[in-house]
Protein backbone atom coordinates (compact mmCIF):
# COMPACT_ATOMS: atom_id res chain seq x y z
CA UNK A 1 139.73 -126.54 355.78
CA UNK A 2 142.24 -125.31 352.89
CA UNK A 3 144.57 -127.94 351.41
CA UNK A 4 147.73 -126.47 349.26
CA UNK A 5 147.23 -124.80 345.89
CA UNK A 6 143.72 -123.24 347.18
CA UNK A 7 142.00 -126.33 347.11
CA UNK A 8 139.11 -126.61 349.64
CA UNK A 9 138.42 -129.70 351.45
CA UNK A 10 136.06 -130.87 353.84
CA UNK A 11 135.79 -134.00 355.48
CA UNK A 12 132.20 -135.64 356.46
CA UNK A 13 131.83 -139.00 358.11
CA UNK A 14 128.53 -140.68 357.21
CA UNK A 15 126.98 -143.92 358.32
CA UNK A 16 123.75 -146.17 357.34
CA UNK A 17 121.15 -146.69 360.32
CA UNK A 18 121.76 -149.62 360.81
CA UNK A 19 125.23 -149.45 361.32
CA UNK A 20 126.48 -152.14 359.17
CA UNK A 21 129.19 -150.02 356.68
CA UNK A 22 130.10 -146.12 356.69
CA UNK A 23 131.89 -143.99 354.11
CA UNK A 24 134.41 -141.26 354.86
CA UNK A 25 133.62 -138.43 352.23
CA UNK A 26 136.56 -136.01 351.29
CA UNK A 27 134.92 -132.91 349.30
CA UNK A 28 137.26 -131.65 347.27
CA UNK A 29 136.37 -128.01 345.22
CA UNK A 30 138.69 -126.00 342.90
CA UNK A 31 139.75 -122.55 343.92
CA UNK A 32 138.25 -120.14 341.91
CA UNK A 33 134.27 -121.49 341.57
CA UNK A 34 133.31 -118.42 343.56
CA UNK A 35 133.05 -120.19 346.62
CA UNK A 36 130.17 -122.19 346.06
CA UNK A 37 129.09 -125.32 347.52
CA UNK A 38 130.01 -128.50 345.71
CA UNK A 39 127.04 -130.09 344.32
CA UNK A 40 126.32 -134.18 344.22
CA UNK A 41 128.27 -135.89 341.67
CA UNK A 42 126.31 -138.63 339.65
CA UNK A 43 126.59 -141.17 337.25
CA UNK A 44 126.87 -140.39 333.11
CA UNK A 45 123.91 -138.97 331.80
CA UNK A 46 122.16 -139.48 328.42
CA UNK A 47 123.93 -136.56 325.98
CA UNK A 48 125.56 -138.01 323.53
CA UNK A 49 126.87 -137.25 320.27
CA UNK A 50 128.78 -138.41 317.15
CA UNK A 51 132.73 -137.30 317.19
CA UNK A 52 133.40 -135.10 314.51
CA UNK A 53 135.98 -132.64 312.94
CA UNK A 54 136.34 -129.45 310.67
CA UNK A 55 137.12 -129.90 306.57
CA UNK A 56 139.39 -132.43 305.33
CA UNK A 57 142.37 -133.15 302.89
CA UNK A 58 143.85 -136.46 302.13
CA UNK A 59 147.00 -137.54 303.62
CA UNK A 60 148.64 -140.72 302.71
CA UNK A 61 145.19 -141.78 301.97
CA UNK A 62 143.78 -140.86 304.69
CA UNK A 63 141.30 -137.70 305.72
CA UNK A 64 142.94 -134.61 307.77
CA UNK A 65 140.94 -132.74 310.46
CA UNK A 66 141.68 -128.92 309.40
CA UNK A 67 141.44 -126.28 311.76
CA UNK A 68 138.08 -125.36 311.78
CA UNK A 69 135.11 -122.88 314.10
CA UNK A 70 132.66 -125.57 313.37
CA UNK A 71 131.85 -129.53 314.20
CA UNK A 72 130.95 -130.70 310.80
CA UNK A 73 131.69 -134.37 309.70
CA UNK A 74 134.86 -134.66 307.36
CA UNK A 75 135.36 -136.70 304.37
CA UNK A 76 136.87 -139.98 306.00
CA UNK A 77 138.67 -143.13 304.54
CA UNK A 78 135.75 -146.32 305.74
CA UNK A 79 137.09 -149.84 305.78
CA UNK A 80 134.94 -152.74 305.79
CA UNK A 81 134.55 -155.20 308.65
CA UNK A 82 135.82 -158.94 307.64
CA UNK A 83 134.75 -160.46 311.02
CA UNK A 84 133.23 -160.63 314.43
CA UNK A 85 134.73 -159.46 317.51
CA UNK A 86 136.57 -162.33 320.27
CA UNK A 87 135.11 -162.28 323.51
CA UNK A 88 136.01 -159.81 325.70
CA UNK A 89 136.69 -160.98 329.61
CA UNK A 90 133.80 -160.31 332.12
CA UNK A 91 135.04 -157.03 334.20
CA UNK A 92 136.50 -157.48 337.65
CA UNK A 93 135.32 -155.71 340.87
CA UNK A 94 137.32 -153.22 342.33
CA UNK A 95 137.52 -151.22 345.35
CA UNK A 96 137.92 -147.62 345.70
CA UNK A 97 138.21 -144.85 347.53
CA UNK A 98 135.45 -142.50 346.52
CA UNK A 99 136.64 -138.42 347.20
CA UNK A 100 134.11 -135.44 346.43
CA UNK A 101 131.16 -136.55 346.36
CA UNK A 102 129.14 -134.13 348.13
CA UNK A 103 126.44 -136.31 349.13
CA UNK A 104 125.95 -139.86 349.87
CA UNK A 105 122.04 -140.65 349.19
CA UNK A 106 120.54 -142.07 345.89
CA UNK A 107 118.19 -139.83 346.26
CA UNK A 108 120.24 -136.76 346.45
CA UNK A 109 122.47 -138.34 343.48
CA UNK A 110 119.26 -138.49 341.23
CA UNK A 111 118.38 -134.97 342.33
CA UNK A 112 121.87 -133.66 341.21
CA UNK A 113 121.25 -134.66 337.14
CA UNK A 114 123.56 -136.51 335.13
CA UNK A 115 127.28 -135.51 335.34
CA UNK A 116 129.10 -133.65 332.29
CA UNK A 117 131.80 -136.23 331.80
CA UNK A 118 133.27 -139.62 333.09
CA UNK A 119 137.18 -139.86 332.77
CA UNK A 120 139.31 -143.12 333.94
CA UNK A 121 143.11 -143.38 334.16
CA UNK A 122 143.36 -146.71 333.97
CA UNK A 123 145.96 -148.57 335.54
CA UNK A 124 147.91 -150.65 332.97
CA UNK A 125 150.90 -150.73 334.23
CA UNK A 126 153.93 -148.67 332.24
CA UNK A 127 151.74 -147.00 329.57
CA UNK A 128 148.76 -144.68 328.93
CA UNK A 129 144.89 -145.40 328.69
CA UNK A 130 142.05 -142.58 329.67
CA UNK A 131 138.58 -143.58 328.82
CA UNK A 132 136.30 -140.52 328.46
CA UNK A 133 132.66 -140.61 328.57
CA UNK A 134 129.84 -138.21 327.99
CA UNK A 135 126.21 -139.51 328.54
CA UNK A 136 126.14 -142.53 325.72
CA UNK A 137 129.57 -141.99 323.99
CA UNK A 138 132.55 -143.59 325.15
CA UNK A 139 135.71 -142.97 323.73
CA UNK A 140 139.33 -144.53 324.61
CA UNK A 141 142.96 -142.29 324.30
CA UNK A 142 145.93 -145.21 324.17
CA UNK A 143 145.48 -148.85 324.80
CA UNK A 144 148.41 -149.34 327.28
CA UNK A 145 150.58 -152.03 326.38
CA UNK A 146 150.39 -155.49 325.33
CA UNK A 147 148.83 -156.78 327.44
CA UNK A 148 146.71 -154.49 328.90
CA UNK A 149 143.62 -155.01 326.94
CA UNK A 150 142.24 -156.90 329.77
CA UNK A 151 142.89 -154.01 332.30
CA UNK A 152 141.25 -151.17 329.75
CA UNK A 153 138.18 -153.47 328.64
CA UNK A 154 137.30 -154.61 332.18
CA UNK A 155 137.60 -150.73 332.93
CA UNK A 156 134.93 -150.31 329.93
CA UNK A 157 132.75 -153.17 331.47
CA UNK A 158 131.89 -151.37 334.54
CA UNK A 159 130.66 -148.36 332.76
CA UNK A 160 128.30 -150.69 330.81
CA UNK A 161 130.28 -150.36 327.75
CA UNK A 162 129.81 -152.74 324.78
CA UNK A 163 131.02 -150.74 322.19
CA UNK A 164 133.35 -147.68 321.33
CA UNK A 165 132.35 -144.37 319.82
CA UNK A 166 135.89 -143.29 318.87
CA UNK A 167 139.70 -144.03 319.82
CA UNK A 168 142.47 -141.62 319.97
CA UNK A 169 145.97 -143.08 319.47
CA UNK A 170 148.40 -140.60 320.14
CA UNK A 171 151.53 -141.92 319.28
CA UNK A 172 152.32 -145.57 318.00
CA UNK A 173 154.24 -146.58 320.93
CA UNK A 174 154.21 -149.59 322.34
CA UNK A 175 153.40 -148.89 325.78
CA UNK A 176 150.38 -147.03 324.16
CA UNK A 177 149.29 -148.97 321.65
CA UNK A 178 149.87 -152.72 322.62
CA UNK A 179 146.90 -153.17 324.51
CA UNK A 180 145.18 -150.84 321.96
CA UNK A 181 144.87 -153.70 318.69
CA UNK A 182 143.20 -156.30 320.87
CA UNK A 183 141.00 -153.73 322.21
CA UNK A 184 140.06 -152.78 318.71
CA UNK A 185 138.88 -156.39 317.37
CA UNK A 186 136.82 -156.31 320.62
CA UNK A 187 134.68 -153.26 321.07
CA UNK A 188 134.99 -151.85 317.34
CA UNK A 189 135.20 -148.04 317.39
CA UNK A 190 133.47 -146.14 314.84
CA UNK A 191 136.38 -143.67 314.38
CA UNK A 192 140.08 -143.37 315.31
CA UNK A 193 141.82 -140.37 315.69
CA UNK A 194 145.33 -140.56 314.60
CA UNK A 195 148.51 -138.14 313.50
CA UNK A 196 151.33 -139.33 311.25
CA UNK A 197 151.73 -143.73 309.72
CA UNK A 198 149.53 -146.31 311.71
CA UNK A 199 151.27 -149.07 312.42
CA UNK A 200 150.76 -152.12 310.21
CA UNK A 201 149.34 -154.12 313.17
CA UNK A 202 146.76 -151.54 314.72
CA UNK A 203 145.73 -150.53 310.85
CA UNK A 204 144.48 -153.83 310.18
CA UNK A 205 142.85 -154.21 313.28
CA UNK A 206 141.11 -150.54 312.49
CA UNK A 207 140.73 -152.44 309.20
CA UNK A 208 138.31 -156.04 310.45
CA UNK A 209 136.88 -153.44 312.98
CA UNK A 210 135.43 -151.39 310.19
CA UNK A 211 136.58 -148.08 311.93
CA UNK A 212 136.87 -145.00 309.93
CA UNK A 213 140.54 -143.38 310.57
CA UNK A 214 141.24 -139.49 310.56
CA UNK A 215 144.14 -138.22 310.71
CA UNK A 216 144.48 -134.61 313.04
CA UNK A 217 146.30 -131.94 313.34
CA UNK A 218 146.70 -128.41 315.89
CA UNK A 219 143.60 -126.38 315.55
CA UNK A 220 141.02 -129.13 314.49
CA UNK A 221 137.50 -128.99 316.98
CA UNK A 222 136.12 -132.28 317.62
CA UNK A 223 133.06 -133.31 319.76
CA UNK A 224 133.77 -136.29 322.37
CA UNK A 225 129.84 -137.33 322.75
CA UNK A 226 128.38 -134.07 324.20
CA UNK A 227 131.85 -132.10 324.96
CA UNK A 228 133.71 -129.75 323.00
CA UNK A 229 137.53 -131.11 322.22
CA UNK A 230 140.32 -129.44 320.21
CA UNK A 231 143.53 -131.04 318.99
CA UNK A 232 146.58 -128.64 320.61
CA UNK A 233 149.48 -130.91 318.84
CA UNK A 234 150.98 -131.75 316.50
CA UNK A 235 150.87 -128.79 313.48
CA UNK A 236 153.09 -131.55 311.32
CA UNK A 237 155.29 -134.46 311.49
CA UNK A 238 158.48 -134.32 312.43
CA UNK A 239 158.99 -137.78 312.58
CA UNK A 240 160.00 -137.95 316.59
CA UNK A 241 156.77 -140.40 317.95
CA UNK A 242 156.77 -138.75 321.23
CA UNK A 243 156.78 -134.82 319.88
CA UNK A 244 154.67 -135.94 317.30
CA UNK A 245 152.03 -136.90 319.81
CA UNK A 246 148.09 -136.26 319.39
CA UNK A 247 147.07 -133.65 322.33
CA UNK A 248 143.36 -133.47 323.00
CA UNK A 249 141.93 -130.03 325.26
CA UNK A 250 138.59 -131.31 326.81
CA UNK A 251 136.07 -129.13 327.83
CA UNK A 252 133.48 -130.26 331.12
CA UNK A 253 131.64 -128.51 333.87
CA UNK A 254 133.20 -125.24 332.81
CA UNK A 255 136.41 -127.02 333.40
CA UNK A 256 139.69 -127.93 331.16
CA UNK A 257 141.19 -131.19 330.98
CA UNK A 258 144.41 -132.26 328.90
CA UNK A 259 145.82 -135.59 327.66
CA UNK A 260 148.97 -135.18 326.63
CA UNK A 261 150.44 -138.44 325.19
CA UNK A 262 154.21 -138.47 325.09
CA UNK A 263 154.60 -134.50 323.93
CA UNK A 264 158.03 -133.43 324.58
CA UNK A 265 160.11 -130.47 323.10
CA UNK A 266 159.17 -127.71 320.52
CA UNK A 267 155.44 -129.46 320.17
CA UNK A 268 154.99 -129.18 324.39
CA UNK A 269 156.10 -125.05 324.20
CA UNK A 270 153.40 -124.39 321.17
CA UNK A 271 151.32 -126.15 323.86
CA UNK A 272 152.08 -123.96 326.62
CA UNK A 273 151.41 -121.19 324.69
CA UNK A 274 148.07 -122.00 323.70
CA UNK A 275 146.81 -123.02 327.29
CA UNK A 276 147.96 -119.72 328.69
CA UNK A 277 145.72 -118.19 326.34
CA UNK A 278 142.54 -119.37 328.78
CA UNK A 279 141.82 -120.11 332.24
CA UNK A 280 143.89 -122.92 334.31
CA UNK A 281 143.80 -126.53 333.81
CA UNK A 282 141.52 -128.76 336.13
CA UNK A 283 143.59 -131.86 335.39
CA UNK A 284 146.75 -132.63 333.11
CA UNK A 285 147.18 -135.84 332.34
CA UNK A 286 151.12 -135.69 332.70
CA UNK A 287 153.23 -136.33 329.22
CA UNK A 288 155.63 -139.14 328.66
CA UNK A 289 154.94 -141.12 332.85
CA UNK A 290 156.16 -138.06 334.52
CA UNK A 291 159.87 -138.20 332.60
CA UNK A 292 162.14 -135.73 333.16
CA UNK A 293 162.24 -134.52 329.45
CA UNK A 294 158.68 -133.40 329.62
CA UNK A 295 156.58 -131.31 331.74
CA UNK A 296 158.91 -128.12 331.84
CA UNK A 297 158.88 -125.52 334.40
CA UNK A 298 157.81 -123.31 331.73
CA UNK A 299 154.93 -125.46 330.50
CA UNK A 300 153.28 -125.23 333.61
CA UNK A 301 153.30 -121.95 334.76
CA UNK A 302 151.38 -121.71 330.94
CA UNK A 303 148.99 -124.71 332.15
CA UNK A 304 148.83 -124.06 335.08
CA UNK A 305 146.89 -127.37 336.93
CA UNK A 306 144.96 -127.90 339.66
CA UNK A 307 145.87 -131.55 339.48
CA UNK A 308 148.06 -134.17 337.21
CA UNK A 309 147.46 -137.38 337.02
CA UNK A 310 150.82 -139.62 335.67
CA UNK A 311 150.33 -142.53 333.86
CA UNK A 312 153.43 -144.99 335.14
CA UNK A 313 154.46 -148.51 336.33
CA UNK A 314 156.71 -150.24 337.77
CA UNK A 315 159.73 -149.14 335.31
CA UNK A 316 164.01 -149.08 334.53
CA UNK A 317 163.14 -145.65 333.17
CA UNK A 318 163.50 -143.51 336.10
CA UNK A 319 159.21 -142.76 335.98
CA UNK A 320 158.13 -140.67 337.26
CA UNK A 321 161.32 -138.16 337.85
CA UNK A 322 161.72 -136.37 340.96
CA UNK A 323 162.11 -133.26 339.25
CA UNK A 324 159.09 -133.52 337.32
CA UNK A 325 157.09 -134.47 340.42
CA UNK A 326 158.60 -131.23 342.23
CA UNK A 327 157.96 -129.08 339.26
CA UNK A 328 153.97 -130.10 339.74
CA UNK A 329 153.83 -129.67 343.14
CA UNK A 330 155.61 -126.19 342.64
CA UNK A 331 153.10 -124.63 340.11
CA UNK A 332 150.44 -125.85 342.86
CA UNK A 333 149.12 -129.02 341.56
CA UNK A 334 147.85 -131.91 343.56
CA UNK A 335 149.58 -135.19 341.99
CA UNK A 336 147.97 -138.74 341.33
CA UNK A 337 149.96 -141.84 339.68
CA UNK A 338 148.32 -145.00 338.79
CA UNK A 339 151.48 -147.11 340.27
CA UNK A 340 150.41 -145.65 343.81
CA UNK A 341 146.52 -144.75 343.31
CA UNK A 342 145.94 -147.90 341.20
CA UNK A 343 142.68 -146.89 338.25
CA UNK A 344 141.75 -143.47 338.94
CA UNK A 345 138.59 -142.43 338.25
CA UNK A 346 137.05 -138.62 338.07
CA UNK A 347 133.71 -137.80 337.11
CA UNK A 348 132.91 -134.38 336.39
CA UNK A 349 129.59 -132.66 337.32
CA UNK A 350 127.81 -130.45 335.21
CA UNK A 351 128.55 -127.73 337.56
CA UNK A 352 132.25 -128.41 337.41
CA UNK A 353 132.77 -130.26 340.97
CA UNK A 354 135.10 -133.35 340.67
CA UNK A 355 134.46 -136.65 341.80
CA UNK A 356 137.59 -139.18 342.37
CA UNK A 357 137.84 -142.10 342.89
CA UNK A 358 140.97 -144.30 343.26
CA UNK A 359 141.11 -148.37 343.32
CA UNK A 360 144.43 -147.82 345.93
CA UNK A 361 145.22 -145.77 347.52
CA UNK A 362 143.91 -141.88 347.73
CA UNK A 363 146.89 -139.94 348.73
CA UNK A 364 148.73 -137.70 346.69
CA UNK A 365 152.19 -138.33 344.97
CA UNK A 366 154.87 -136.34 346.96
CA UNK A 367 157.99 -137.49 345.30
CA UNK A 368 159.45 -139.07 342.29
CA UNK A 369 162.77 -141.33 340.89
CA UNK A 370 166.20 -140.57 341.53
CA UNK A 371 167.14 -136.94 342.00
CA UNK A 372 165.76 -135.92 338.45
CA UNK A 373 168.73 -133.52 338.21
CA UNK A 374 169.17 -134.80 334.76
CA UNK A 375 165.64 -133.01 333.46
CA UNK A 376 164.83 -129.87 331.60
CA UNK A 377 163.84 -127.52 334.77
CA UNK A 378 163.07 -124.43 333.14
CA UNK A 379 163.07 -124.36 329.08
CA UNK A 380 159.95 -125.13 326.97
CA UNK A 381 161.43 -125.68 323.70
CA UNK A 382 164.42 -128.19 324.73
CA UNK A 383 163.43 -132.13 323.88
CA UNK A 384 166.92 -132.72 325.38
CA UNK A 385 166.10 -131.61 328.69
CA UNK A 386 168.98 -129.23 328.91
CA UNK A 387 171.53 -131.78 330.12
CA UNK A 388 175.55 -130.32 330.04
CA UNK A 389 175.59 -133.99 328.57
CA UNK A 390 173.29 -133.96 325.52
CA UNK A 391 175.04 -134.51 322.65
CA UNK A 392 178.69 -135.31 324.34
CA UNK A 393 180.51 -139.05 323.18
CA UNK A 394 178.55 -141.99 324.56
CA UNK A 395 181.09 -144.19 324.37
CA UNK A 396 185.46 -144.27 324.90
CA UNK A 397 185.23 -140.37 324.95
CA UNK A 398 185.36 -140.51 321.53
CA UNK A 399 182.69 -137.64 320.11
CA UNK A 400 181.02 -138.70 316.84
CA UNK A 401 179.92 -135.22 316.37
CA UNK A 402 176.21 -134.47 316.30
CA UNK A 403 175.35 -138.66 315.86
CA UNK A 404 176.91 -140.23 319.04
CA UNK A 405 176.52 -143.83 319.58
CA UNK A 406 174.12 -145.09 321.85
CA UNK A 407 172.96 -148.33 323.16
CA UNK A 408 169.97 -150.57 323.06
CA UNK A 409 169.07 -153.91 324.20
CA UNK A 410 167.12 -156.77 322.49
CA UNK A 411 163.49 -156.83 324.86
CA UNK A 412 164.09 -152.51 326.00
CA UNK A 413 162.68 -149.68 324.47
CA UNK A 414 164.84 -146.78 325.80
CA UNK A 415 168.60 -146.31 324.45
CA UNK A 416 171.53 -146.24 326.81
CA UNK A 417 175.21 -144.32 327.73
CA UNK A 418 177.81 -147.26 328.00
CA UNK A 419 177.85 -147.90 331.27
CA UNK A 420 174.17 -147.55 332.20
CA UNK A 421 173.10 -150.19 335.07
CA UNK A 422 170.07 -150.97 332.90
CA UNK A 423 171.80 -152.57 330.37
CA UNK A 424 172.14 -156.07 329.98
CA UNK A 425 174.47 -158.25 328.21
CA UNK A 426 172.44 -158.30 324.94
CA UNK A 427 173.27 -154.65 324.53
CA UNK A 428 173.90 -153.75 320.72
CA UNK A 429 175.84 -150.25 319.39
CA UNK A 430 173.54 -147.80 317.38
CA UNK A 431 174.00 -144.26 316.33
CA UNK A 432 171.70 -141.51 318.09
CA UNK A 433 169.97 -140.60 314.67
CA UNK A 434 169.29 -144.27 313.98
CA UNK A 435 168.08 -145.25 317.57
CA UNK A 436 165.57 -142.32 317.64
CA UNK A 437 164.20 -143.05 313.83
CA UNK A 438 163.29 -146.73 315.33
CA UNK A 439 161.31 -145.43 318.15
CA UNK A 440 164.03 -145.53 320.79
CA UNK A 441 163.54 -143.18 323.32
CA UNK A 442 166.20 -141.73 326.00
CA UNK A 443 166.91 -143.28 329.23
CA UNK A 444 165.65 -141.50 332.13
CA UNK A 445 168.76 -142.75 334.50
CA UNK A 446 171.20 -142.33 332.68
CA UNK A 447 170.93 -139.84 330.82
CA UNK A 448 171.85 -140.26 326.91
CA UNK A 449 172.17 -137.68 324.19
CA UNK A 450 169.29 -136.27 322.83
């Protein structure tokens, strides 16, 4: 039968001989593969390769990928390793609920080769990790946050991973990079992709690990083990952590995935306009936990995906917004969240057919937080969002012209209007300019200037 956005799906029931367990298979196939069959997914096969980049200049000391048509290693900045890593926790079990695999046997698995690419969304709560792996290589985007570690290295332990190939920390965050340092000391990546300062903590953990740092920018082609990869964002540094984001374009099975980070504004429209320059997205890994200052209307009818996967928790932010949900399900996309799916897992066959596999439930995300009417609907250029608000006094009425003061509490990391119900009593006075050069990022209840 057809589900919505031309997505065909077939259901199969299939039980052992003996009786003793069965397995409800969902096949799912993308519109647009001529029509074909899906074929068997499989495990990761054995292509690998080293992570790479085009020429390089020095930036604060550090090597930056250029823009370049070939995979070539760059000049890089190697520190040396000062000591072993801490044990890592054994990985825990989990269930899941297995969709698209076309076939059930080992022996039509083995029969199908190895699959193109392995990606998990791993469920750590409010804050991004993807794993991505390619035959032997194994590379991590975002740590989650602190605390986390656990969650993202017991994620690694199933796939039989000891050590990483290459990190990618998009922004320096802490709901993406908490979980990221102790993850570091553990499994020691060879390289870490990175735009814009590294924060003192996660440098010297890149620093014991021994792992060479690059710095990237739009336009530089990377490999991630087997599979082509281009940085989309950012062209420079503006300074904003969540613009400022690293973007990665992944190529597998003939398909395109994207990993967003926290891209909002200007960087999210140059974006746009570079994915509407090819064919439609498989799966976008949703910016910024679905808020409603990301993931414009505009955006996606660029993108256009097939399906988004948010990266949220349980949260006072107002993630993921109703609007932003709607906006998805309007361009046609099918819509996953880890708070509701738990670890999501996708694996990618060399013929393009997707594989998922959730540790919670399997059905899709219908509807967000709050009404979302606060969001930017429609523009692609607009970090504010497009709110009659942005910009207006904060608090008394009184304007302070283009640097309104906000609030901010002692534990949060969003700032506040006066009068927000997620502020608490330790709530402290800042100006906008000041709030958003410490890292502070808008409130998605209530509101704030932007």
């Amino acid at each position: 039968m057809m589900g919505s956005g031309g997505i065909a799906v077939e259901l199969k029931s299939k039980s052992r001989a003996s009786g003793a367990r069965s397995l409800l298979v969902l096949v799912v196939l993308l519109a647009g593969g001529c029509g074909a069959a899906a074929t068997p997914a499989a495990q990761s096969g054995a292509n690998s390769g080293a992570p790479g980049g085009g020429s390089a200049a020095s930036v604060a000391g550090q090597p930056v990928v250029a823009p370049s048509s070939t995979s070539s290693s760059a000049p890089t900045h190697t520190v040396t390793p000062k000591a072993t890593r801490s044990a890592r926790p054994a990985p825990k079990k989990a269930a899941a609920v297995v969709i698209a695999v076309a076939q059930t046997s080992t022996a039509a698995t083995a029969q199908a080769g190895a699959a193109a690419a392995r990606i998990v969304y791993v469920d750590v709560g409010q804050g991004d990790a993807e794993i991505v792996k390619s035959g032997s290589w194994t590379g991590l985007i975002d740590g989650g946050p602190s605390g986390a570690a656990y969650a993202v290295e017991s994620a690694l332990g199933r796939l039989g991973v000891k050590r990483l190939d290459a990190v990618v920390a998009t922004h320096m965050h802490a709901d993406h990079i908490g979980g990221l340092i102790s993850v570091v000391y553990d499994l020691r990546p060879r390289r870490a992709y990175v735009a814009g300062p590294v924060k003192s903590t996660l440098a010297a953990a890149f620093t014991r690990a021994g792992t060479v740092v690059q710095q990237v920018r739009r336009g530089a082609s990377l490999r991630f083990g087997a599979l082509p990869a281009k940085v989309l964002s950012p062209a420079g540094i503006s300074g904003d952590p969540n613009s400022d984001s690293v973007v990665i374009l992944l190529q597998a099975g003939g398909k395109r995935f994207l990993f967003t980070g926290d891209v909002t504004g200007p960087n999210e429209a140059a974006v746009g306009v570079e994915l509407a320059r090819g064919p439609p997205l498989a799966v976008l890994k949703v910016a910024h936990h679905g808020s409603a200052y990301s993931t414009t209307a505009a955006f996606l009818a660029q993108a256009r995906p097939r399906f988004a996967v948010i990266e949220v928790g349980h949260n006072s932010y107002g993630h993921p917004s109703a609007a932003t949900v709607a906006r998805l399900r309007a361009a046609g996309a099918r819509v996953y969240d880890t708070l509701k799916n738990g670890t999501i897992t996708l694996s990618v066959s060399a013929s393009g057919t997707l594989a998922w596999g959730f540790s919670r439930s399997s059905a899709p995300v219908t509807s967000g937080v709050g009404s979302g009417s606060g969001g930017s609907a429609s523009g692609g250029a607009s970090s504010g969002g497009g709110s009659a608000s942005a910009g207006a006094a904060v608090a008394g009425g009184a304007s302070s012209g283009g640097n309104p003061m906000v609030y901010i509490t002692a534990t949060g990391e969003c700032y506040h209007r006066s009068g927000c119900r997620y502020l608490s009593k330790s709530r402290s006075a800042i100006k906008l300019k000041d709030a958003k050069a410490g890292g502070y990022r808008p409130c998605g209840v209530c509101d704030p200037p932007q």
